[in-house]
Each structure stands twice: as structure tokens, then as C-alpha cells.
PDB file of N, CA and C in Angstrom:
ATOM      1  N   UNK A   1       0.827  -1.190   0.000  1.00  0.00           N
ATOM      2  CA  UNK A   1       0.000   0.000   0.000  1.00  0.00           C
ATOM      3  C   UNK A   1       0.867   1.248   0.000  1.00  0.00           C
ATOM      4  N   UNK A   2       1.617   1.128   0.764  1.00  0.00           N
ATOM      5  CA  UNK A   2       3.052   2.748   0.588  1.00  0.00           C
ATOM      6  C   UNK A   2       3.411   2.780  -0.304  1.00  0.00           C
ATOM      7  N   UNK A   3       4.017   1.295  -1.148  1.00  0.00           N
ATOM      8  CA  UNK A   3       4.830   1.738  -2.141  1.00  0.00           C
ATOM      9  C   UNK A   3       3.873   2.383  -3.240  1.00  0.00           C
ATOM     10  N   UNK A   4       2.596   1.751  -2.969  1.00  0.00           N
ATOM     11  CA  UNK A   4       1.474   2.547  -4.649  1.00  0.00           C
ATOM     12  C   UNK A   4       1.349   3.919  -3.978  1.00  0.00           C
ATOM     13  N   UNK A   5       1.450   4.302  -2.979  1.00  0.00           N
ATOM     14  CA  UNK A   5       1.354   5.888  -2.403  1.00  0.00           C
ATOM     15  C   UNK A   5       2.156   6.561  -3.076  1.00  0.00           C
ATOM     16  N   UNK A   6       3.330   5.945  -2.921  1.00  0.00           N
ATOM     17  CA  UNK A   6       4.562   6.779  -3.180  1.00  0.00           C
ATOM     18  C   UNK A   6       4.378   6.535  -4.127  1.00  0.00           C
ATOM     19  N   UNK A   7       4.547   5.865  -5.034  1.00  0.00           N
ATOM     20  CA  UNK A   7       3.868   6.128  -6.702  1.00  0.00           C
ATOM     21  C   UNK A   7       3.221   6.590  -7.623  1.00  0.00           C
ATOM     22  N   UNK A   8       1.855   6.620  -6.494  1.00  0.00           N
ATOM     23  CA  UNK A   8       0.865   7.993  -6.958  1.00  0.00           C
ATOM     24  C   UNK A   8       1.893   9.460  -6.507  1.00  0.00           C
ATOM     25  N   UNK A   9       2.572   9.448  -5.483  1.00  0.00           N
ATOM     26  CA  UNK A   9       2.911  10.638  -5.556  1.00  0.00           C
ATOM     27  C   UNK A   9       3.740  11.101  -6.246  1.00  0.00           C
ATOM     28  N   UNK A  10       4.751   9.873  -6.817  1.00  0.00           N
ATOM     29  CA  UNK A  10       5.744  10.325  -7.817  1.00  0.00           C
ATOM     30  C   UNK A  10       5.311  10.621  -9.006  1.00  0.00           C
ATOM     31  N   UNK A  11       4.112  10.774  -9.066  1.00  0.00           N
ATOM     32  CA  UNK A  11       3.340  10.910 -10.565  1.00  0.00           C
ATOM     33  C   UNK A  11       3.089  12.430 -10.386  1.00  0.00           C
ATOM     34  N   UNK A  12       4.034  13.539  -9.461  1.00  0.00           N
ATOM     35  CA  UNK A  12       3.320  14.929  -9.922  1.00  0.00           C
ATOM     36  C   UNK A  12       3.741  15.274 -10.957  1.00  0.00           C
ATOM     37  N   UNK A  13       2.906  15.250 -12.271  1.00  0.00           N
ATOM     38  CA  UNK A  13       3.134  15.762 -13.434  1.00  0.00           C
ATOM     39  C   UNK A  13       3.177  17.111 -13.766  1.00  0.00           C
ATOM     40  N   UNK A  14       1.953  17.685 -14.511  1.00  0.00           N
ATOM     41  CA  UNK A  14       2.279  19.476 -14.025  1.00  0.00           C
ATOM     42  C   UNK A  14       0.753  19.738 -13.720  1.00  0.00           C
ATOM     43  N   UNK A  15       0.829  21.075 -13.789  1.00  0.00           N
ATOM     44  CA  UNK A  15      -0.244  21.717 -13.388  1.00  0.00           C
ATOM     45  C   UNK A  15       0.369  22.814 -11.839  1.00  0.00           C
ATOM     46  N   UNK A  16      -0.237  22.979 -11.015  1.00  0.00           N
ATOM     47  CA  UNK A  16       0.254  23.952 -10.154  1.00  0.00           C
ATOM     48  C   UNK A  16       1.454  23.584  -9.404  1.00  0.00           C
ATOM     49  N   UNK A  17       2.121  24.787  -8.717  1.00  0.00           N
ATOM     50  CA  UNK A  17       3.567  24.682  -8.147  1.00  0.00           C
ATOM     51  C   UNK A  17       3.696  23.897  -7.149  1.00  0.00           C
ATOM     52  N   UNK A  18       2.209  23.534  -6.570  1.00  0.00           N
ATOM     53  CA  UNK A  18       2.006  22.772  -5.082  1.00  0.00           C
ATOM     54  C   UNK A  18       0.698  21.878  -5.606  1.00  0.00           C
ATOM     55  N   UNK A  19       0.651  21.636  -6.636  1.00  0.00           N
ATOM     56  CA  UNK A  19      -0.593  20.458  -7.231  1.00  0.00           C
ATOM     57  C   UNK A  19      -0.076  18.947  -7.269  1.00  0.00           C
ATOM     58  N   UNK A  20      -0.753  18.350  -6.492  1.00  0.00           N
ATOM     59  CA  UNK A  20      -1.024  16.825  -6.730  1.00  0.00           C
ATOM     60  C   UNK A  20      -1.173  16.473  -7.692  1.00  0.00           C
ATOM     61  N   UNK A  21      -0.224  15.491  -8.796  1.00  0.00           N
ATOM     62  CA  UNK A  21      -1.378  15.018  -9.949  1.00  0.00           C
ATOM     63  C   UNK A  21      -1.378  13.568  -9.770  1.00  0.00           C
ATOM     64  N   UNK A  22      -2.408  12.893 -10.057  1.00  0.00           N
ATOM     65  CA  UNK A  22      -2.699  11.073 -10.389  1.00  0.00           C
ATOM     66  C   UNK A  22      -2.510  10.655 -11.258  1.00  0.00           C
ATOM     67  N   UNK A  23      -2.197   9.649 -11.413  1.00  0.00           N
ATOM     68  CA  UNK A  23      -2.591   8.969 -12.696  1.00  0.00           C
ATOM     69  C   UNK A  23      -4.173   8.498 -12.471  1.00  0.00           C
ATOM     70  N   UNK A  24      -4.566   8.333 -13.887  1.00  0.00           N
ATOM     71  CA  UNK A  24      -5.902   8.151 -13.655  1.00  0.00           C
ATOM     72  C   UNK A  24      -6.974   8.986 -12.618  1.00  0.00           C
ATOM     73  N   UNK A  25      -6.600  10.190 -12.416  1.00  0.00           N
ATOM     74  CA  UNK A  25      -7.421  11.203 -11.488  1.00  0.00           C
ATOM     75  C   UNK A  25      -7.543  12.353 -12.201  1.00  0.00           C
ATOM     76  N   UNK A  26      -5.861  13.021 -12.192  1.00  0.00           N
ATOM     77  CA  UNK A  26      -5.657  14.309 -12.735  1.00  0.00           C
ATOM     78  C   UNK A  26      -4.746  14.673 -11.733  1.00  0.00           C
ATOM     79  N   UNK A  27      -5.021  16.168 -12.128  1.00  0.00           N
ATOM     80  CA  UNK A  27      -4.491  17.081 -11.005  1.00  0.00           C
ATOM     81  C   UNK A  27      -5.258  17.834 -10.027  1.00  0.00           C
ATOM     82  N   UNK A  28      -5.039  17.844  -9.042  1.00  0.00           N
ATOM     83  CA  UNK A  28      -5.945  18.351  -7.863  1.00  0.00           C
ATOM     84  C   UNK A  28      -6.442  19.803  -8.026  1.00  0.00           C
ATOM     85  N   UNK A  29      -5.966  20.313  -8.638  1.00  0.00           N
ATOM     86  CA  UNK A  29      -6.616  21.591  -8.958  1.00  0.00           C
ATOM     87  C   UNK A  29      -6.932  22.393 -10.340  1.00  0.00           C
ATOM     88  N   UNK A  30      -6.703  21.652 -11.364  1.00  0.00           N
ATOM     89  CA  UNK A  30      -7.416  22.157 -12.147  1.00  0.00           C
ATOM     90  C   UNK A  30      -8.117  20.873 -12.824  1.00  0.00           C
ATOM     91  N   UNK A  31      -8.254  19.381 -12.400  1.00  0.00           N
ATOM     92  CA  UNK A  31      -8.937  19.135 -13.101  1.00  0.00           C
ATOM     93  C   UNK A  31     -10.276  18.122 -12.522  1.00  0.00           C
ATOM     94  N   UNK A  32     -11.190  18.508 -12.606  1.00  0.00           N
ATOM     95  CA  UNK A  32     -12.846  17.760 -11.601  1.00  0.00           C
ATOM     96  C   UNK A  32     -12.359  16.139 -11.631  1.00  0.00           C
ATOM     97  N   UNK A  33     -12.129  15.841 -10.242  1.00  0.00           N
ATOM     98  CA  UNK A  33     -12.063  14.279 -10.665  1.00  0.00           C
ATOM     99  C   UNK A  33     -13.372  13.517 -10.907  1.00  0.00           C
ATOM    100  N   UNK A  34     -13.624  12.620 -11.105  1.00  0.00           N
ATOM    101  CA  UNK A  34     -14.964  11.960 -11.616  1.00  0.00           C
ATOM    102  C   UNK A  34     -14.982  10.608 -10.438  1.00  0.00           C
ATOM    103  N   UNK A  35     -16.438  10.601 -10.170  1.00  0.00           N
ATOM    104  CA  UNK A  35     -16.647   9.238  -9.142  1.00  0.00           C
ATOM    105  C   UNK A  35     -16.090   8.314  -9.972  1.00  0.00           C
ATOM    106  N   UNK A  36     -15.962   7.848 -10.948  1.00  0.00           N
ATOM    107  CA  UNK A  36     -16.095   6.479 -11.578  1.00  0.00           C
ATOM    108  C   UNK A  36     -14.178   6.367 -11.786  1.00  0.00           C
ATOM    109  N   UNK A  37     -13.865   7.393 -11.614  1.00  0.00           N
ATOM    110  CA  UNK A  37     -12.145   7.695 -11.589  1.00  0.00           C
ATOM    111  C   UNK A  37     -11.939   7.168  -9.729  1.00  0.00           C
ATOM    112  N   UNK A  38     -12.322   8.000  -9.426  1.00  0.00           N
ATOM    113  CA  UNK A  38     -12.004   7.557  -8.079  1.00  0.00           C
ATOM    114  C   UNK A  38     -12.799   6.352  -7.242  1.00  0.00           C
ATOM    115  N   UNK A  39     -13.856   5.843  -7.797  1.00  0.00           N
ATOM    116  CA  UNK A  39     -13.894   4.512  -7.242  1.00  0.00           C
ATOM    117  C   UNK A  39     -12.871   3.413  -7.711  1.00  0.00           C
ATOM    118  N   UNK A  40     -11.598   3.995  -8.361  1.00  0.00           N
ATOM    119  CA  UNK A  40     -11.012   2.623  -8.374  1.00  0.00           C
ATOM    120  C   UNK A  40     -10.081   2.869  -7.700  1.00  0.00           C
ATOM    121  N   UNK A  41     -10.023   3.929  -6.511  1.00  0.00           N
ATOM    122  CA  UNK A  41      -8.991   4.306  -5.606  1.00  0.00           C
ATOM    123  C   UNK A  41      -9.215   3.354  -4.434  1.00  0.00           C
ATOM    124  N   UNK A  42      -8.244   2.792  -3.699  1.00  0.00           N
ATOM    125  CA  UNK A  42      -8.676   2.370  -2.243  1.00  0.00           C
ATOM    126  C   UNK A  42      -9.029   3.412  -1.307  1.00  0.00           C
ATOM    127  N   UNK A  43      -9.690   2.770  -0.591  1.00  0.00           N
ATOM    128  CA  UNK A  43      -9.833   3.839   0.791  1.00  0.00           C
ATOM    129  C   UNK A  43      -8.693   4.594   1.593  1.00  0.00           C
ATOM    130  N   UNK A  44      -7.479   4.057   1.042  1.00  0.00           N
ATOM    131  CA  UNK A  44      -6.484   4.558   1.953  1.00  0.00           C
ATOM    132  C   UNK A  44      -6.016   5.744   0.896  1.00  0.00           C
ATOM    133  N   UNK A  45      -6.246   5.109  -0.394  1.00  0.00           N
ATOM    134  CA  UNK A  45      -5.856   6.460  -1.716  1.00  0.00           C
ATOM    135  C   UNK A  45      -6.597   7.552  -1.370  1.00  0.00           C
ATOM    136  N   UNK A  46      -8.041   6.588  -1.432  1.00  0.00           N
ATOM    137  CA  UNK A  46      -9.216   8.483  -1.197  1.00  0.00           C
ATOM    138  C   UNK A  46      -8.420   9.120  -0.073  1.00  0.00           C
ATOM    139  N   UNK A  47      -8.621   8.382   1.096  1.00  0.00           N
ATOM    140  CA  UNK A  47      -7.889   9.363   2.068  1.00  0.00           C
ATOM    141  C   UNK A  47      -6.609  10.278   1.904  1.00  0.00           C
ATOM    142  N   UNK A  48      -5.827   9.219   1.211  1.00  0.00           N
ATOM    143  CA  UNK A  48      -4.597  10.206   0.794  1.00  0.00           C
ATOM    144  C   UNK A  48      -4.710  11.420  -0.155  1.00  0.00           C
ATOM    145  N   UNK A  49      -5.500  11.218  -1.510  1.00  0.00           N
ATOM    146  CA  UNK A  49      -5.349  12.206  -2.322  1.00  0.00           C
ATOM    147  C   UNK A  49      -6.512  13.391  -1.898  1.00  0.00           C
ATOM    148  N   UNK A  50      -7.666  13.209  -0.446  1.00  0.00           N
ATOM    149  CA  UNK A  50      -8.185  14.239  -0.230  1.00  0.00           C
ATOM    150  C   UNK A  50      -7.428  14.875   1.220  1.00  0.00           C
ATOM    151  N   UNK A  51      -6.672  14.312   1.555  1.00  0.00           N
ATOM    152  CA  UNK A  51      -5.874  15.188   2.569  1.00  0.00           C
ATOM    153  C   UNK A  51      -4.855  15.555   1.426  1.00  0.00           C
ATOM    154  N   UNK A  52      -3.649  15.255   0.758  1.00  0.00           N
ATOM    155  CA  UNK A  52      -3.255  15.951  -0.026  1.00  0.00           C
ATOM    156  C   UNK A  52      -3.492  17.171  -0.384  1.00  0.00           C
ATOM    157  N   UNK A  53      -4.606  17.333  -1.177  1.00  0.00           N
ATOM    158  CA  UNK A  53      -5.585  18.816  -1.329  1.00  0.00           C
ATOM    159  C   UNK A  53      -5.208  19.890   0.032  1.00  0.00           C
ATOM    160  N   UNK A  54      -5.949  19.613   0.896  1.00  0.00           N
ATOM    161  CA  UNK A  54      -5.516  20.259   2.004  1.00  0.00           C
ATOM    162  C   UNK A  54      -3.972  20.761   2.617  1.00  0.00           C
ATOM    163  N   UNK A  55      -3.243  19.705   2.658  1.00  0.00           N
ATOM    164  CA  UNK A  55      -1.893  19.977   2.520  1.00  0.00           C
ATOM    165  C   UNK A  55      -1.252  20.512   1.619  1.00  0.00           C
ATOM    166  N   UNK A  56      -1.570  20.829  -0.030  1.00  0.00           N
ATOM    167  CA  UNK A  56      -0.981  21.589  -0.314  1.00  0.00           C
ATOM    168  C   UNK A  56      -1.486  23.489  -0.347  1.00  0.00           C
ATOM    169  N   UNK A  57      -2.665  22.966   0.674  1.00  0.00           N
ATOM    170  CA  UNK A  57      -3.100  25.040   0.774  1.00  0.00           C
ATOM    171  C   UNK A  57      -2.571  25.150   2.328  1.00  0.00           C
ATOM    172  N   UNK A  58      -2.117  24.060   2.528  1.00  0.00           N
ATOM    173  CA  UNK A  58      -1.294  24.880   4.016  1.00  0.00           C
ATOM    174  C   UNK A  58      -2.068  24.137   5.482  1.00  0.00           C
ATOM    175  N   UNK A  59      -2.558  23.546   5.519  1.00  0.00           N
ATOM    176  CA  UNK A  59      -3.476  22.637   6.949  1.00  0.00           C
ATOM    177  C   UNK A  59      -2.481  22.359   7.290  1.00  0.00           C
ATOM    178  N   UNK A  60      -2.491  22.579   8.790  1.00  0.00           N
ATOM    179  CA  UNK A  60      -1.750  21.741   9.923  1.00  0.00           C
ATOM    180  C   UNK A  60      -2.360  20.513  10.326  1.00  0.00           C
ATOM    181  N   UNK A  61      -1.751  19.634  10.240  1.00  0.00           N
ATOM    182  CA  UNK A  61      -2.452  18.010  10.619  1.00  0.00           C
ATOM    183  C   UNK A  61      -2.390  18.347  11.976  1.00  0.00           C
ATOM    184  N   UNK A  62      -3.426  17.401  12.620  1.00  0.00           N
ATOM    185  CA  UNK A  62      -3.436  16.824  13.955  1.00  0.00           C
ATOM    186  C   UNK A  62      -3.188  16.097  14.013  1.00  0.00           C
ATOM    187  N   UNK A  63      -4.016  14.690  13.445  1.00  0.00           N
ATOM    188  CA  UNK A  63      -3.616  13.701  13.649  1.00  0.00           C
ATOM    189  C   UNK A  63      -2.200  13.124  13.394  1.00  0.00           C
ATOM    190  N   UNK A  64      -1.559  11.799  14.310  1.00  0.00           N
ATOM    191  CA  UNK A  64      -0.320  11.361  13.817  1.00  0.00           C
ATOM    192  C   UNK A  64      -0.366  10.640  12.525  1.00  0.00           C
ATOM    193  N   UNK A  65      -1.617   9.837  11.613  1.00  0.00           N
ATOM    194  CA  UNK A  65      -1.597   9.046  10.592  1.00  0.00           C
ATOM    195  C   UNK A  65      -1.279  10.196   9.496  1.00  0.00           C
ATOM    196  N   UNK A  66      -1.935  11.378   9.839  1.00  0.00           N
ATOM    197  CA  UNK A  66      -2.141  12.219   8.270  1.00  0.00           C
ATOM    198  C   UNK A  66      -0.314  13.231   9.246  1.00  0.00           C
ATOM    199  N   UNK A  67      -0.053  12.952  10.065  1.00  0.00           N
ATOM    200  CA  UNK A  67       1.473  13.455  10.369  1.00  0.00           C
ATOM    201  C   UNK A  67       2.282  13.162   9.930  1.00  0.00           C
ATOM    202  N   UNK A  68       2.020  11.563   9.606  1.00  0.00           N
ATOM    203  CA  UNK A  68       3.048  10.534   9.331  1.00  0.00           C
ATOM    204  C   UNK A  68       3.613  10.591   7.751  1.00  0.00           C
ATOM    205  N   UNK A  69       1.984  10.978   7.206  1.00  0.00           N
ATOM    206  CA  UNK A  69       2.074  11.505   5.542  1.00  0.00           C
ATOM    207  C   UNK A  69       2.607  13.083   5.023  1.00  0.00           C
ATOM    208  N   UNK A  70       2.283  13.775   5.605  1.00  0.00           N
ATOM    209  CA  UNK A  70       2.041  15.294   5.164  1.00  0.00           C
ATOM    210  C   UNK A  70       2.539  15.808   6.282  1.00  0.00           C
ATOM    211  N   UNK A  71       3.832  16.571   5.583  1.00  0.00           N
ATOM    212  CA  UNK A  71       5.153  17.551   6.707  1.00  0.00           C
ATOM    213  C   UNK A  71       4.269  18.675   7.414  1.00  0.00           C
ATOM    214  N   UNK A  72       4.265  18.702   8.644  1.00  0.00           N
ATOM    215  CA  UNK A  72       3.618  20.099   8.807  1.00  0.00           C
ATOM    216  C   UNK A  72       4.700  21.206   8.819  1.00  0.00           C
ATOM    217  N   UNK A  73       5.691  21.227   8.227  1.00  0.00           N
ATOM    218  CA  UNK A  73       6.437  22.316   8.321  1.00  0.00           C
ATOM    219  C   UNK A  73       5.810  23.036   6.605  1.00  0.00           C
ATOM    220  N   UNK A  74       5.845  24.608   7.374  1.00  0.00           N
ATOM    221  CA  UNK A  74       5.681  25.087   6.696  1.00  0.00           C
ATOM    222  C   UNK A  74       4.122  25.688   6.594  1.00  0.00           C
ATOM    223  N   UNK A  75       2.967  24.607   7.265  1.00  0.00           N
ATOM    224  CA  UNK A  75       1.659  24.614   7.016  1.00  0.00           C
ATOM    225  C   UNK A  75       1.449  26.251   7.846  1.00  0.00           C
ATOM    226  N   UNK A  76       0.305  26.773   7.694  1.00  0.00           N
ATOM    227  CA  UNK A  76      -0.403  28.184   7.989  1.00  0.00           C
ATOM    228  C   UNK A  76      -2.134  28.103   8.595  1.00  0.00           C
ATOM    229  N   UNK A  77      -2.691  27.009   8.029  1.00  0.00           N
ATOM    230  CA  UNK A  77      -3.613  27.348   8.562  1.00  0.00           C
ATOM    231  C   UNK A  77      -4.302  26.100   9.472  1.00  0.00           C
ATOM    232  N   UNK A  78      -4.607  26.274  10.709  1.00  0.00           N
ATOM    233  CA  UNK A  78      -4.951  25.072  11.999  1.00  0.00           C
ATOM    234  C   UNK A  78      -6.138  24.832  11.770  1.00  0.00           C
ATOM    235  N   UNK A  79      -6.779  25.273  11.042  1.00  0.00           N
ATOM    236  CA  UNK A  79      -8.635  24.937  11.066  1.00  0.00           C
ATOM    237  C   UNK A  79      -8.850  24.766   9.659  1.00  0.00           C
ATOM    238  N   UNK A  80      -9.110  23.120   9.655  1.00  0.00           N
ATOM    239  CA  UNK A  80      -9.800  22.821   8.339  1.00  0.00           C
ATOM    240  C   UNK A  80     -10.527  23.880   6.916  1.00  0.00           C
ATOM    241  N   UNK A  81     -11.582  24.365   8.451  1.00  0.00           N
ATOM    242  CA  UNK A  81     -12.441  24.775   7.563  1.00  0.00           C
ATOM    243  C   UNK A  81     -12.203  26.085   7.433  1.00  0.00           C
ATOM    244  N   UNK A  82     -11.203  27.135   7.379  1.00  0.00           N
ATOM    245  CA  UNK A  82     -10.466  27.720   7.059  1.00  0.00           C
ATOM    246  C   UNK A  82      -9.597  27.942   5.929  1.00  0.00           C
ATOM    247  N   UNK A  83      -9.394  26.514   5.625  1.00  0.00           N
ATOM    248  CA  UNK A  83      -8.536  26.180   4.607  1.00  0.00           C
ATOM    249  C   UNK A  83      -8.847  26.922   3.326  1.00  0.00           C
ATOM    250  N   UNK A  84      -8.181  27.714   2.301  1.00  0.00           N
ATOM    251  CA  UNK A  84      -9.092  28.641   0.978  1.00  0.00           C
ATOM    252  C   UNK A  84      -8.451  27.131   0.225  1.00  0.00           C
ATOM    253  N   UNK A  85      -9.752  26.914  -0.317  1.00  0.00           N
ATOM    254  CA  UNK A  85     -10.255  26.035  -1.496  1.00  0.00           C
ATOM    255  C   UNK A  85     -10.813  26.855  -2.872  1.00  0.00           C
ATOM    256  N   UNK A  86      -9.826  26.643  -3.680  1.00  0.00           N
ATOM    257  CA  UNK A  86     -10.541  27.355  -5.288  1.00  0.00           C
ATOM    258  C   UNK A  86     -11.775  25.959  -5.326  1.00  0.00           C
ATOM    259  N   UNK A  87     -12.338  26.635  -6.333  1.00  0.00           N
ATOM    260  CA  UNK A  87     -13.720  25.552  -6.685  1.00  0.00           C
ATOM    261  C   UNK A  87     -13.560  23.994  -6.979  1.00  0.00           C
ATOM    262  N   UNK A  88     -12.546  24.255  -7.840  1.00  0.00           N
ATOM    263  CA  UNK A  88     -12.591  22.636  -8.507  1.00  0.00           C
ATOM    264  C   UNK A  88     -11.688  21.930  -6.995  1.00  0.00           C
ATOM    265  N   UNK A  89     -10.976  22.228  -6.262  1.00  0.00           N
ATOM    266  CA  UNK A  89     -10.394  21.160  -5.352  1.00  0.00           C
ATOM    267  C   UNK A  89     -11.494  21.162  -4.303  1.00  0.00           C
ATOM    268  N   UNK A  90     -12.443  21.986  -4.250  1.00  0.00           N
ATOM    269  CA  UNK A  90     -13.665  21.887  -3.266  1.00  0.00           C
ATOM    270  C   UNK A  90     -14.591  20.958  -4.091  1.00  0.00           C
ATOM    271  N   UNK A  91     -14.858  20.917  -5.160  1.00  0.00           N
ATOM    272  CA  UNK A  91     -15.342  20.038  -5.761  1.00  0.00           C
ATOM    273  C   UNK A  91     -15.032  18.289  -5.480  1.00  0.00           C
ATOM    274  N   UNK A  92     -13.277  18.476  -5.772  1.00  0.00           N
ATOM    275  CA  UNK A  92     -13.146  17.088  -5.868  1.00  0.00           C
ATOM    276  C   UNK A  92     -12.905  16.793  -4.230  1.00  0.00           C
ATOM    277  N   UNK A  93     -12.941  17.548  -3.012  1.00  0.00           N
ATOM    278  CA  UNK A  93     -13.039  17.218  -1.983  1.00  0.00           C
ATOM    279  C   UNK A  93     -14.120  16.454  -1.756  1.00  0.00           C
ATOM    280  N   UNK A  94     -15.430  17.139  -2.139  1.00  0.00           N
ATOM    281  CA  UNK A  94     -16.605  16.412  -1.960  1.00  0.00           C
ATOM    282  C   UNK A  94     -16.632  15.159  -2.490  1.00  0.00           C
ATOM    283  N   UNK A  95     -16.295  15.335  -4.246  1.00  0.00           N
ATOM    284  CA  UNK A  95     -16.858  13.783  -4.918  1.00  0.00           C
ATOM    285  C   UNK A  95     -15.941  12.564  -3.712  1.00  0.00           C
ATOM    286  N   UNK A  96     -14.324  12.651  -3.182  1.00  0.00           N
ATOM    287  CA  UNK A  96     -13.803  11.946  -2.900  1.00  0.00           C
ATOM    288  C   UNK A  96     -14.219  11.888  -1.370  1.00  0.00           C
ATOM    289  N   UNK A  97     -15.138  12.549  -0.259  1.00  0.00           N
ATOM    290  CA  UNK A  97     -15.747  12.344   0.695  1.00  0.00           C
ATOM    291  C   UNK A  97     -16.976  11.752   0.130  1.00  0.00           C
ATOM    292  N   UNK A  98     -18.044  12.260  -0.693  1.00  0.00           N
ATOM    293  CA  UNK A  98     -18.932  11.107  -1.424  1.00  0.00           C
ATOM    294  C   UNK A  98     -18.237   9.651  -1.583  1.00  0.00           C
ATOM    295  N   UNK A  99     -17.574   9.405  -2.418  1.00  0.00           N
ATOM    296  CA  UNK A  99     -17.076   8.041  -2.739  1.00  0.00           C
ATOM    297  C   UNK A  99     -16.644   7.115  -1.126  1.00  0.00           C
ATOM    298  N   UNK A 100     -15.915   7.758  -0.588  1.00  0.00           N
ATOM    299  CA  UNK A 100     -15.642   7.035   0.561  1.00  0.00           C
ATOM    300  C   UNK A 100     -16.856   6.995   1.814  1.00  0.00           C
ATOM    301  N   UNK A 101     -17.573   7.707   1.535  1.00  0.00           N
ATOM    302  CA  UNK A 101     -18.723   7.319   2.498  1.00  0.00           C
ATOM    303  C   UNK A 101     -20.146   6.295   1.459  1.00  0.00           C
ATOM    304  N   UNK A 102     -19.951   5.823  -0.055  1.00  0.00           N
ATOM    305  CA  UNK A 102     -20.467   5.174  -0.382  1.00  0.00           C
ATOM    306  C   UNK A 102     -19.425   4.174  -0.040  1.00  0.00           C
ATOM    307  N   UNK A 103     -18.370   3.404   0.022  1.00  0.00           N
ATOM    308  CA  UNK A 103     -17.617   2.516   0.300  1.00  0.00           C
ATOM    309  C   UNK A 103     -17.235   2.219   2.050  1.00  0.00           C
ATOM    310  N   UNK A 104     -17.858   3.009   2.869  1.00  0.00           N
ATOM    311  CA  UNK A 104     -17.709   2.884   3.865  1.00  0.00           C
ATOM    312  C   UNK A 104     -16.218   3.149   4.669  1.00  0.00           C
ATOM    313  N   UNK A 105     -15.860   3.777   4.432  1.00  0.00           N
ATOM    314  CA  UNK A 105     -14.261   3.896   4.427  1.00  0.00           C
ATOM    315  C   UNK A 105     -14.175   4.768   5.901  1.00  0.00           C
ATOM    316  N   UNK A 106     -13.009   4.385   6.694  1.00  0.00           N
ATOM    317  CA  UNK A 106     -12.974   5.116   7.858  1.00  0.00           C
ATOM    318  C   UNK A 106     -12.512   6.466   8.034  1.00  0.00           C
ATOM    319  N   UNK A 107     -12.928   7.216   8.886  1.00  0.00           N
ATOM    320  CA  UNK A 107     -12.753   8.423   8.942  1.00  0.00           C
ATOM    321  C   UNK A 107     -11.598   9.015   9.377  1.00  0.00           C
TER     322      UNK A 107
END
């Protein structure tokens, strides 16, 4: 499961200076991911590529699992919902909280 993490992550192709991209997703900010794209993510992917999002506008993790992934050095803002989201990564926040609460996936 790490090593396909780290794989998806070695896949940042282009798009923004601090953008995530997937294979088979896109890029986290300019392009809408699609349910039928991301149901072939595991639950541990959804989790990863929608904290990702967040981490690259600056969230300070709490938790130690999303610590363990995403440096908080550097981060700016302590409250989620704080976080400035352009449209389309608020978008694909949702579809990828949709998908994982149709798959039951832990929180």
C-alpha cells in the first residue's frame, strides 16, 4: 500500500507549483475528478489524495496518521475549515468524501 502511495505521488506531473497530480485522477486543482475515476482508488488512496488537497493550501495536521504523511512544516492554517479552497479542489473534496462514504471507508 506505501509503495502505490509513493507512486501515486511520484506521478506529480504538471499543473500547479504545489498540485497533486494522479494517474488516472488528474491534477488536484485544475482538473474535476470523476466518481467512476475515483472509485477505483482504495480507501487509503481516497484518504490520501483528499488530505493531499488540504496539505498543499497549508493545513496543519493533527492527527499522527495524516502526520506521518504530510510535513507540517511550513503549514499556515490550523482549522480545516479555514482552509481557501478554489472551486474545482472543493469540488473534488466532496466527490472523494462522497465516494468514501459510499464505500464505507474510515474516517
Amino acid at each position: 500500500m506505501r509503495l502505490f502511495l509513493a507512486i501515486l505521488t511520484g506521478l506529480a506531473l504538471t499543473g500547479g507549483a504545489t498540485a497533486g497530480c494522479y494517474e488516472g485522477v488528474g491534477c488536484t486543482d485544475v482538473n474535476q475528478f470523476t466518481k467512476a475515476n475515483l472509485r477505483q482508488l482504495s480507501c487509503e488512496n481516497l484518504w490520501y489524495v483528499r488530505n493531499s488537497i488540504f496539505a498543499e493550501n497549508g493545513y496543519c495536521f493533527r492527527t499522527k496518521r495524516a502526520q506521518s504523511y504530510f510535513d507540517n512544516a511550513g503549514c499556515w492554517v490550523s482549522d480545516q475549515a479555514q482552509v481557501k479552497l478554489s472551486l474545482i479542489e472543493r469540488q473534488n473534496v466532496g466527490s472523494i468524501v462522497q465516494v468514501e462514504g459510499e464505500r464505507g471507508c474510515p474516517k
